[in-house]
PDB file of N, CA and C in Angstrom:
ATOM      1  N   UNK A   1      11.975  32.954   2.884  1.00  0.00           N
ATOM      2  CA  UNK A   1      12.056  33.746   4.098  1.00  0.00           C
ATOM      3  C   UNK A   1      11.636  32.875   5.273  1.00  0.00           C
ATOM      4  N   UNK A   2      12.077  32.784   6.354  1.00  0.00           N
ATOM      5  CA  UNK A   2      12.312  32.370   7.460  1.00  0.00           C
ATOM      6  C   UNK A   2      10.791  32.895   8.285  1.00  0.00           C
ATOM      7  N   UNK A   3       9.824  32.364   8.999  1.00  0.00           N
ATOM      8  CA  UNK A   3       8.835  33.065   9.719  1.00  0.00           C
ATOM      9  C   UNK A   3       9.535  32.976  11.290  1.00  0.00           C
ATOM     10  N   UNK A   4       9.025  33.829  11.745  1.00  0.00           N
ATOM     11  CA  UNK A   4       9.037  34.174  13.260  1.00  0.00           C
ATOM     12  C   UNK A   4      10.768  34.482  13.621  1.00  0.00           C
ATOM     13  N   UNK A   5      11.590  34.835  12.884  1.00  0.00           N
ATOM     14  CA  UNK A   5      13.116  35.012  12.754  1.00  0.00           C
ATOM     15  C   UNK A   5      13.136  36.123  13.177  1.00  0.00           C
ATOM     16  N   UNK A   6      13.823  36.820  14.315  1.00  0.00           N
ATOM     17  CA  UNK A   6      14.492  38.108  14.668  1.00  0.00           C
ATOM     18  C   UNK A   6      15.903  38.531  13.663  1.00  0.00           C
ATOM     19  N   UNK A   7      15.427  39.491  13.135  1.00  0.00           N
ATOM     20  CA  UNK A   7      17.078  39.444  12.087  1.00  0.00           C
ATOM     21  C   UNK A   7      17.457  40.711  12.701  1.00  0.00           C
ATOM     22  N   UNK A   8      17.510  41.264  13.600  1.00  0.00           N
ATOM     23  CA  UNK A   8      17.786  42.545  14.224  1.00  0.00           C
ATOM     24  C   UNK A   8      19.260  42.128  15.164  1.00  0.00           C
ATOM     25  N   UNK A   9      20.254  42.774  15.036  1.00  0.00           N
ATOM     26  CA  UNK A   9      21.357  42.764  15.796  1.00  0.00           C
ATOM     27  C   UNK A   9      21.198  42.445  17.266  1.00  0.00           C
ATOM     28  N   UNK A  10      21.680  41.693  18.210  1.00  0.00           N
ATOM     29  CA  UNK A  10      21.474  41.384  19.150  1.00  0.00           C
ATOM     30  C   UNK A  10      22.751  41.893  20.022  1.00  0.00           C
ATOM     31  N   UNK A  11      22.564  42.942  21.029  1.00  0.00           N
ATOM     32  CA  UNK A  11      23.369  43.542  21.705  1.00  0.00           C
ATOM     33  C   UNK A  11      23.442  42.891  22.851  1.00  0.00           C
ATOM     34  N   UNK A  12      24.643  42.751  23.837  1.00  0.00           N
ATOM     35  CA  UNK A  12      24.849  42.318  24.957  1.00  0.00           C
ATOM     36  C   UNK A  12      23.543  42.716  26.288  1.00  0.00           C
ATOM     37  N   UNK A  13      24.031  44.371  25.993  1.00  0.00           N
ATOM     38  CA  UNK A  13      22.359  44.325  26.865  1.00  0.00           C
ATOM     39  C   UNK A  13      20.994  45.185  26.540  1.00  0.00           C
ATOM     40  N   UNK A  14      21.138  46.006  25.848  1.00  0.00           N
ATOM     41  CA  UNK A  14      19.821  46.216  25.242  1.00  0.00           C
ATOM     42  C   UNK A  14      20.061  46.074  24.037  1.00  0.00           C
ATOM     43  N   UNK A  15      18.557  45.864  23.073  1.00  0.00           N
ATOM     44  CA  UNK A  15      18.700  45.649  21.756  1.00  0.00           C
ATOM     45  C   UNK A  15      17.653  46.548  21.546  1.00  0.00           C
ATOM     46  N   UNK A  16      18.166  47.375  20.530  1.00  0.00           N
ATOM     47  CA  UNK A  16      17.055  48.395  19.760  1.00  0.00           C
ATOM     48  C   UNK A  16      16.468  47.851  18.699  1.00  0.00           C
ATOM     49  N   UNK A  17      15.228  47.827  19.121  1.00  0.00           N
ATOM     50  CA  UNK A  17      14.191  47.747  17.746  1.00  0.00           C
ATOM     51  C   UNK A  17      13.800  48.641  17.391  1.00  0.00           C
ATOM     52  N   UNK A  18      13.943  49.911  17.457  1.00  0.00           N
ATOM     53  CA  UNK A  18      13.199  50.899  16.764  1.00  0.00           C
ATOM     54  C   UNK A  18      12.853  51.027  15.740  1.00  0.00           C
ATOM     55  N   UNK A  19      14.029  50.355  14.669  1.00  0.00           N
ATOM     56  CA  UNK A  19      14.045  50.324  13.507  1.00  0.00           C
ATOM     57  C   UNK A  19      13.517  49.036  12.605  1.00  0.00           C
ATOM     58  N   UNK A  20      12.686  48.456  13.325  1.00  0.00           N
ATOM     59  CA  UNK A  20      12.498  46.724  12.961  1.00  0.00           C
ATOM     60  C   UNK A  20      10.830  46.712  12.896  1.00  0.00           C
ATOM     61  N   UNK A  21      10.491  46.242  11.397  1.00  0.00           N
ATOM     62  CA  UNK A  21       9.166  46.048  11.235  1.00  0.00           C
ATOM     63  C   UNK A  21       8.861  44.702  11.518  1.00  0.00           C
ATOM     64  N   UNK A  22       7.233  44.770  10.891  1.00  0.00           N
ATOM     65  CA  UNK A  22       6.672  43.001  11.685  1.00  0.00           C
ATOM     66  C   UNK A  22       6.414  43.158  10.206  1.00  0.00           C
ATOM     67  N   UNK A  23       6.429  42.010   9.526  1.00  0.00           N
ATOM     68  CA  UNK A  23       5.816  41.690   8.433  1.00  0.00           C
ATOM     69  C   UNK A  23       4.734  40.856   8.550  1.00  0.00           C
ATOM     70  N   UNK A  24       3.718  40.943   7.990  1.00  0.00           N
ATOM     71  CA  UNK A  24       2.271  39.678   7.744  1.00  0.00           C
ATOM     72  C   UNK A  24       2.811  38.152   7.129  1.00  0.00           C
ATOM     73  N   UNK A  25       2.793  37.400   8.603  1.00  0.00           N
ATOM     74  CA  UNK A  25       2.683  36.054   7.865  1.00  0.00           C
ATOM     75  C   UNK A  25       2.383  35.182   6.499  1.00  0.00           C
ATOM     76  N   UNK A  26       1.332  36.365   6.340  1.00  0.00           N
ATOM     77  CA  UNK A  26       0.687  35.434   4.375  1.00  0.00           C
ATOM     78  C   UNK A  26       1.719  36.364   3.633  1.00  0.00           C
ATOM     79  N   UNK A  27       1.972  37.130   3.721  1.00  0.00           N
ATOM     80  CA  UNK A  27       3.138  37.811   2.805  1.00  0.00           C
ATOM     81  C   UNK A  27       4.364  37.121   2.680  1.00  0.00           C
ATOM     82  N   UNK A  28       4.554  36.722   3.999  1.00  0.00           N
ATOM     83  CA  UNK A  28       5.759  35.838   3.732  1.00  0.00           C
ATOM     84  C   UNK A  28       5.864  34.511   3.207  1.00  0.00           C
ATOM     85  N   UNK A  29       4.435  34.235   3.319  1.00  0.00           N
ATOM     86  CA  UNK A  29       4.554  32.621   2.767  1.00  0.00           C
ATOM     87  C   UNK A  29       4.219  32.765   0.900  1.00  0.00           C
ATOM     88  N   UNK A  30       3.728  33.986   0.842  1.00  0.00           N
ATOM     89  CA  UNK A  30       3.253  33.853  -0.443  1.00  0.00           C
ATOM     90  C   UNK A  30       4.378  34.428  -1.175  1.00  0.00           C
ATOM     91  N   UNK A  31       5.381  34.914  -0.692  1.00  0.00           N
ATOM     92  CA  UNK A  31       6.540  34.886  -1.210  1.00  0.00           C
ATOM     93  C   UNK A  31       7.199  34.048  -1.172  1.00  0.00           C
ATOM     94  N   UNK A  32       7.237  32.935  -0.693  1.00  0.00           N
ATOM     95  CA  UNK A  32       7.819  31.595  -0.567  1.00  0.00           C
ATOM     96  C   UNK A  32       7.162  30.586  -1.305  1.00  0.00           C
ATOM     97  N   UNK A  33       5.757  30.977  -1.523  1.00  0.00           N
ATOM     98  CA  UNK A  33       5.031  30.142  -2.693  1.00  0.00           C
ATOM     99  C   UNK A  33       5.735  30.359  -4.388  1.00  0.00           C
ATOM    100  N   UNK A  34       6.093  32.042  -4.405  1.00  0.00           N
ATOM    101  CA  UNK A  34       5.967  32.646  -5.696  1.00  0.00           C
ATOM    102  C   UNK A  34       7.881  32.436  -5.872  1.00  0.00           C
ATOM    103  N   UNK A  35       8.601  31.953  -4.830  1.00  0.00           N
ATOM    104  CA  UNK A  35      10.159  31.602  -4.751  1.00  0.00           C
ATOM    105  C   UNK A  35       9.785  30.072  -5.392  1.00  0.00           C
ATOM    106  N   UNK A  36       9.666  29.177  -4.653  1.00  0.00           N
ATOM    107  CA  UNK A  36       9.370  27.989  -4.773  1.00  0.00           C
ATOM    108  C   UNK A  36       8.747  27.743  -6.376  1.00  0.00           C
ATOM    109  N   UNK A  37       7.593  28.580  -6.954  1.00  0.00           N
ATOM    110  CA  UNK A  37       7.139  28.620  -8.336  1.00  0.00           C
ATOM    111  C   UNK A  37       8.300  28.665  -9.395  1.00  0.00           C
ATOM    112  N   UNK A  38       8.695  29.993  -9.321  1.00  0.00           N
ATOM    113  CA  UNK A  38      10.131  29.979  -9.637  1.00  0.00           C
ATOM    114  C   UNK A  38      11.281  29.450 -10.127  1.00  0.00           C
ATOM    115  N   UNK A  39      11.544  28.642  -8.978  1.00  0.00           N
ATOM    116  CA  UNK A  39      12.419  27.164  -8.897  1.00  0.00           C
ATOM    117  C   UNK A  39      12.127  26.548 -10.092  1.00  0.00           C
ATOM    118  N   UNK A  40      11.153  25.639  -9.444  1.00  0.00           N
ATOM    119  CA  UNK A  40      10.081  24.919 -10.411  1.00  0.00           C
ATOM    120  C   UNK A  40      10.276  25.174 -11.368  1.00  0.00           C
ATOM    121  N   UNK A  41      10.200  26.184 -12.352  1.00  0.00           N
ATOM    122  CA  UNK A  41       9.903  26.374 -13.480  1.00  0.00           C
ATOM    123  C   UNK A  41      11.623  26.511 -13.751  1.00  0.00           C
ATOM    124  N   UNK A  42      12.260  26.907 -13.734  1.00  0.00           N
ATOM    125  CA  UNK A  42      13.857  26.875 -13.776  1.00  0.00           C
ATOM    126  C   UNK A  42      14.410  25.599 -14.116  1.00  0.00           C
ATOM    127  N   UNK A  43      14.229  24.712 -12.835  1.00  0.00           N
ATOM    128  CA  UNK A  43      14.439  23.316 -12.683  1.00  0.00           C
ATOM    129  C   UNK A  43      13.955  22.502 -14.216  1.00  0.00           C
ATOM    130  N   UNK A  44      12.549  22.870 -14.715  1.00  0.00           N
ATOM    131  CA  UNK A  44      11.802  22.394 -15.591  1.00  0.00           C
ATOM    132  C   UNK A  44      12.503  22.929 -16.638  1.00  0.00           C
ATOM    133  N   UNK A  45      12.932  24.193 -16.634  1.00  0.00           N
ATOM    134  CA  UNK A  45      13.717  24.613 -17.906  1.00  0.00           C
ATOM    135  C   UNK A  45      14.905  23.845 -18.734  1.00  0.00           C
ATOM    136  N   UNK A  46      15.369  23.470 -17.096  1.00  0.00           N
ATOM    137  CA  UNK A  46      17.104  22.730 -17.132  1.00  0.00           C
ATOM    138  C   UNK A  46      16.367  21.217 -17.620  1.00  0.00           C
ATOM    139  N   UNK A  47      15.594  20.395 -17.375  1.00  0.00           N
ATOM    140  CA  UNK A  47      15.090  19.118 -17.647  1.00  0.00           C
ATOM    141  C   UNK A  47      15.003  19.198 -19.170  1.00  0.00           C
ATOM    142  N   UNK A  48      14.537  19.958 -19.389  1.00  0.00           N
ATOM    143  CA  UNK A  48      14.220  20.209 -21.311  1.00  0.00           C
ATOM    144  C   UNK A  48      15.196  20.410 -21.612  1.00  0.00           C
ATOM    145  N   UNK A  49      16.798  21.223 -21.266  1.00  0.00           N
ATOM    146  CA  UNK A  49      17.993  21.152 -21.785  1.00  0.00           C
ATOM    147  C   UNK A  49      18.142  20.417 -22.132  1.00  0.00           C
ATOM    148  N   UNK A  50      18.456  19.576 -20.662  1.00  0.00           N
ATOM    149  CA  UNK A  50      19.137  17.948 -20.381  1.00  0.00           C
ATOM    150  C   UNK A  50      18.837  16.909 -21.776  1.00  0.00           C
ATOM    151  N   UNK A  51      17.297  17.043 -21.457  1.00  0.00           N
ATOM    152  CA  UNK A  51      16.425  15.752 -22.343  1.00  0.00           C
ATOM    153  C   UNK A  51      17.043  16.151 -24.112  1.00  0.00           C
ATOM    154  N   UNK A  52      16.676  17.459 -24.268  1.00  0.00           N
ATOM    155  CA  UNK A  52      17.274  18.156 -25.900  1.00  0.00           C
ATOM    156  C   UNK A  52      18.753  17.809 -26.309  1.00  0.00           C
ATOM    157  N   UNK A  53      19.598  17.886 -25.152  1.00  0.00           N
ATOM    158  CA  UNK A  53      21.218  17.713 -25.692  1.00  0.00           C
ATOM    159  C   UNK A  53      21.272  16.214 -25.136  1.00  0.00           C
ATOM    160  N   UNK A  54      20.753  15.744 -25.139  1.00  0.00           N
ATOM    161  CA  UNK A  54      21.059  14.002 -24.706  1.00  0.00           C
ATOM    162  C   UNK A  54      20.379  13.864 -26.051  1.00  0.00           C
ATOM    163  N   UNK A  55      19.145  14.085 -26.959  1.00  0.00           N
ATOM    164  CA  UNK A  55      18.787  13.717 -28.055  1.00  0.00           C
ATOM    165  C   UNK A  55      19.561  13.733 -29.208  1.00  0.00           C
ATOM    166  N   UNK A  56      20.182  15.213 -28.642  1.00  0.00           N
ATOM    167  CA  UNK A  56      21.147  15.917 -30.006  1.00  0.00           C
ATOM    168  C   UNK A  56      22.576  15.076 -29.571  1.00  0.00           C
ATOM    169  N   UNK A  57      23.390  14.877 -28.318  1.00  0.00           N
ATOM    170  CA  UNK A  57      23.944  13.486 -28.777  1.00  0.00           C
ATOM    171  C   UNK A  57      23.585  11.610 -29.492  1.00  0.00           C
ATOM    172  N   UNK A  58      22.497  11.665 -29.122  1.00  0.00           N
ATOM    173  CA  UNK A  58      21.968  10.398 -29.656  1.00  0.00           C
ATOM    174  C   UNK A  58      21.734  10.953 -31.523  1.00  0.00           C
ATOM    175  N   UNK A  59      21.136  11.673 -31.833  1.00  0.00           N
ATOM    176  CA  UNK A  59      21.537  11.957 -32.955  1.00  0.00           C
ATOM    177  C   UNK A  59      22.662  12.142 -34.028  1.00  0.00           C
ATOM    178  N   UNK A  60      23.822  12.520 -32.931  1.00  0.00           N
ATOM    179  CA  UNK A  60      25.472  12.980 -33.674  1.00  0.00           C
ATOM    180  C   UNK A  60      25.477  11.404 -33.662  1.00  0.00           C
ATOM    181  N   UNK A  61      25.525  10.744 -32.328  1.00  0.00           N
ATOM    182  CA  UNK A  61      26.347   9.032 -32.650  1.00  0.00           C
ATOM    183  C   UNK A  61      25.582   8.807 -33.814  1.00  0.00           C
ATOM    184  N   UNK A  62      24.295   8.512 -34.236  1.00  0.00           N
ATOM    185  CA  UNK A  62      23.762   7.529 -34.853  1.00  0.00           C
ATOM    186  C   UNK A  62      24.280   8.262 -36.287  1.00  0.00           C
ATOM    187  N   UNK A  63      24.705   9.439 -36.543  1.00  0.00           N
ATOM    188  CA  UNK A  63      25.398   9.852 -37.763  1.00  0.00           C
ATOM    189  C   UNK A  63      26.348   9.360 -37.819  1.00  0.00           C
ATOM    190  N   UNK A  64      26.942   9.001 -36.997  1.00  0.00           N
ATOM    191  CA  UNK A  64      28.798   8.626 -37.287  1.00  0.00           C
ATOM    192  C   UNK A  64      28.592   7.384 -37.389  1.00  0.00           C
ATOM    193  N   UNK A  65      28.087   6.608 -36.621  1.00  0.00           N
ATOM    194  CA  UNK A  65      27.639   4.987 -36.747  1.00  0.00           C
ATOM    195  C   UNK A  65      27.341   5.297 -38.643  1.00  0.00           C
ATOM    196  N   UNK A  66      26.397   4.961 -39.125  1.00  0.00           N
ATOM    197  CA  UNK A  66      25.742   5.699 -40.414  1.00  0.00           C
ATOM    198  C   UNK A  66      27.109   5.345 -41.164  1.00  0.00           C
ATOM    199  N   UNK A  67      27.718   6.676 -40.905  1.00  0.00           N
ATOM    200  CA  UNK A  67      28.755   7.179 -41.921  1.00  0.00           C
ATOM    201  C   UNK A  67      29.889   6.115 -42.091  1.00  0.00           C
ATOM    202  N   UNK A  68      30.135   5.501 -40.809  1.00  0.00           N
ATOM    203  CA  UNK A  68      31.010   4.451 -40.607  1.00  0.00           C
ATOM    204  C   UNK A  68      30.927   3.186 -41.789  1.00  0.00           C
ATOM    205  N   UNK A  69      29.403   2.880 -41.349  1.00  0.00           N
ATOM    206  CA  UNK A  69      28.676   1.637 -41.919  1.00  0.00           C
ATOM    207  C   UNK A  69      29.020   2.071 -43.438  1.00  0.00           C
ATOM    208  N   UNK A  70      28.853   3.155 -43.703  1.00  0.00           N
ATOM    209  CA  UNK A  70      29.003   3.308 -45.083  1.00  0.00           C
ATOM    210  C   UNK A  70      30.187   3.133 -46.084  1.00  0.00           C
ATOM    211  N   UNK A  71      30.963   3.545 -45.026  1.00  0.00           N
ATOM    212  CA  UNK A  71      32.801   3.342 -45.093  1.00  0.00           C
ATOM    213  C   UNK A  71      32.888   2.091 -45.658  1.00  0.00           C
ATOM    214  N   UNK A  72      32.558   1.344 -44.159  1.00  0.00           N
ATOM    215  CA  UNK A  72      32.465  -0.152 -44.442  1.00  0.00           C
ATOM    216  C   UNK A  72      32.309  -0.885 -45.731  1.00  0.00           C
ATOM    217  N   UNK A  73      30.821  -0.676 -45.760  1.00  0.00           N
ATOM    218  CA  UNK A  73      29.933  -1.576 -46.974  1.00  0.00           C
ATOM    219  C   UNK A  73      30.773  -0.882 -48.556  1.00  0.00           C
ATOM    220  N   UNK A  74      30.803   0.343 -48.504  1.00  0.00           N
ATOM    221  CA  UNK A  74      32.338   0.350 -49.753  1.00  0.00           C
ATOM    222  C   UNK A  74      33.562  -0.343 -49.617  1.00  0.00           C
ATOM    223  N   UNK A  75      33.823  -0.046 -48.510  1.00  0.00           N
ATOM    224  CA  UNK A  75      35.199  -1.077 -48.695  1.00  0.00           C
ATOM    225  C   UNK A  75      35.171  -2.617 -48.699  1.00  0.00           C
ATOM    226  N   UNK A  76      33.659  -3.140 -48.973  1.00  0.00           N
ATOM    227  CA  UNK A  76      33.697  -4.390 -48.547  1.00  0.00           C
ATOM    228  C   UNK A  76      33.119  -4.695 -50.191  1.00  0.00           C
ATOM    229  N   UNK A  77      32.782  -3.557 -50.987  1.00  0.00           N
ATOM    230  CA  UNK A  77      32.251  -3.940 -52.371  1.00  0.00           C
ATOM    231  C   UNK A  77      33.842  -3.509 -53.071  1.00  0.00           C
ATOM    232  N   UNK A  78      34.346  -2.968 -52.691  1.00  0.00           N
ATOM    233  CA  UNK A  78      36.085  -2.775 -53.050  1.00  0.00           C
ATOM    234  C   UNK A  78      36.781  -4.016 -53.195  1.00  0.00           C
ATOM    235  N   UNK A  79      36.641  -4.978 -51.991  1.00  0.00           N
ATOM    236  CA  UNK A  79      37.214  -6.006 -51.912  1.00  0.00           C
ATOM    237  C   UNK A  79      36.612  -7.165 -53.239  1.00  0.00           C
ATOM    238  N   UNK A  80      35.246  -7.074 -53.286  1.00  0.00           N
ATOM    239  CA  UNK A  80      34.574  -7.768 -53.842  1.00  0.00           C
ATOM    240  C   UNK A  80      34.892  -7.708 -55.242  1.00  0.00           C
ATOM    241  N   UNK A  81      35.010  -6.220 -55.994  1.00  0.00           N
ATOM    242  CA  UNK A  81      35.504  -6.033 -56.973  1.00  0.00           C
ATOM    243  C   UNK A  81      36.984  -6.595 -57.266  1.00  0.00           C
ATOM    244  N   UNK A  82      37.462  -6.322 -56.676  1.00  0.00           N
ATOM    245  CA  UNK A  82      39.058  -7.380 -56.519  1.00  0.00           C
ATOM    246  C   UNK A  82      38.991  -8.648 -56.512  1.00  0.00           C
ATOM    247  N   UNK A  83      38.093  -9.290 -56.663  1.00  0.00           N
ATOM    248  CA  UNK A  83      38.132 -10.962 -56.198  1.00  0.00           C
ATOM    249  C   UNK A  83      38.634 -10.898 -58.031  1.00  0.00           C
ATOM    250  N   UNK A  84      38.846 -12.113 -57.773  1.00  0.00           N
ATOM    251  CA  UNK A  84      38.726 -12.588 -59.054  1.00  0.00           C
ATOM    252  C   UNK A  84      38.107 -13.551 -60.137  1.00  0.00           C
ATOM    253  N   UNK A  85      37.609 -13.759 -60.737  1.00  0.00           N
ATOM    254  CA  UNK A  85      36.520 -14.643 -61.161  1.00  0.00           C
ATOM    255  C   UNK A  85      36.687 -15.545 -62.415  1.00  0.00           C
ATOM    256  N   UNK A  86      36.258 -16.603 -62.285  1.00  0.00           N
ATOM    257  CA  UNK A  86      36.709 -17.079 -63.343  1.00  0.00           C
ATOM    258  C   UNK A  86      35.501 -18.101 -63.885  1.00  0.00           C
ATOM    259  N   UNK A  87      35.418 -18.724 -65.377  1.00  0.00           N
ATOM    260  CA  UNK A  87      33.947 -18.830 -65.668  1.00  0.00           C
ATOM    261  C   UNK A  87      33.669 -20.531 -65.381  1.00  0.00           C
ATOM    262  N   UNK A  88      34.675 -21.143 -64.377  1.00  0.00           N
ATOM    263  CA  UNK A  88      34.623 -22.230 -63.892  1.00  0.00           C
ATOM    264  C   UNK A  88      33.175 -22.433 -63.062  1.00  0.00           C
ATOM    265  N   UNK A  89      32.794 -21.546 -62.408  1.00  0.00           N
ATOM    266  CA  UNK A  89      31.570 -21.073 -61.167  1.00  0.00           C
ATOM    267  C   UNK A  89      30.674 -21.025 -61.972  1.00  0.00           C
TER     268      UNK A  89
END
């Protein structure tokens, strides 16, 4: 909330306030404290998303890496089994 703000319609030549309260300064700021708190804690909510699904991708890669490697190192004892050997060695 805005302090010292007229939010009352402004007429060419008179303007009625009849209908327009004053609010207490600390009311308004302490609603701007308890807005601002708010935030904060929101903002902080979204940071713990962020940080959680950036982990939980670093977790999926390092599975597929993993699974890959594993691919690999079979197909590389595949090959090995294929050699051929002979009792010259």
């Amino acid at each position: 909330m805005k302090q010292a703000v007229v939010e009352v319609p402004q007429n060419a030549v008179v303007t009625n306030y009849s209908d327009a309260i004053l609010i207490n300064k600390e009311i308004v700021q302490s609603k701007n404290r308890e807005i601002v708190r708010i935030g904060t804690d929101r903002v902080n909510i979204l940071k713990t998303m962020r940080e959680f699904r950036v982990q939980l991708a670093r977790i999926k890669w390092q599975e597929k890496k993993l699974k890959l490697e594993c691919e690999d190192l079979t197909e590389k004892e595949i090959d090995v089994k294929m050699l051929r050997s002979d009792k010259r060695t």
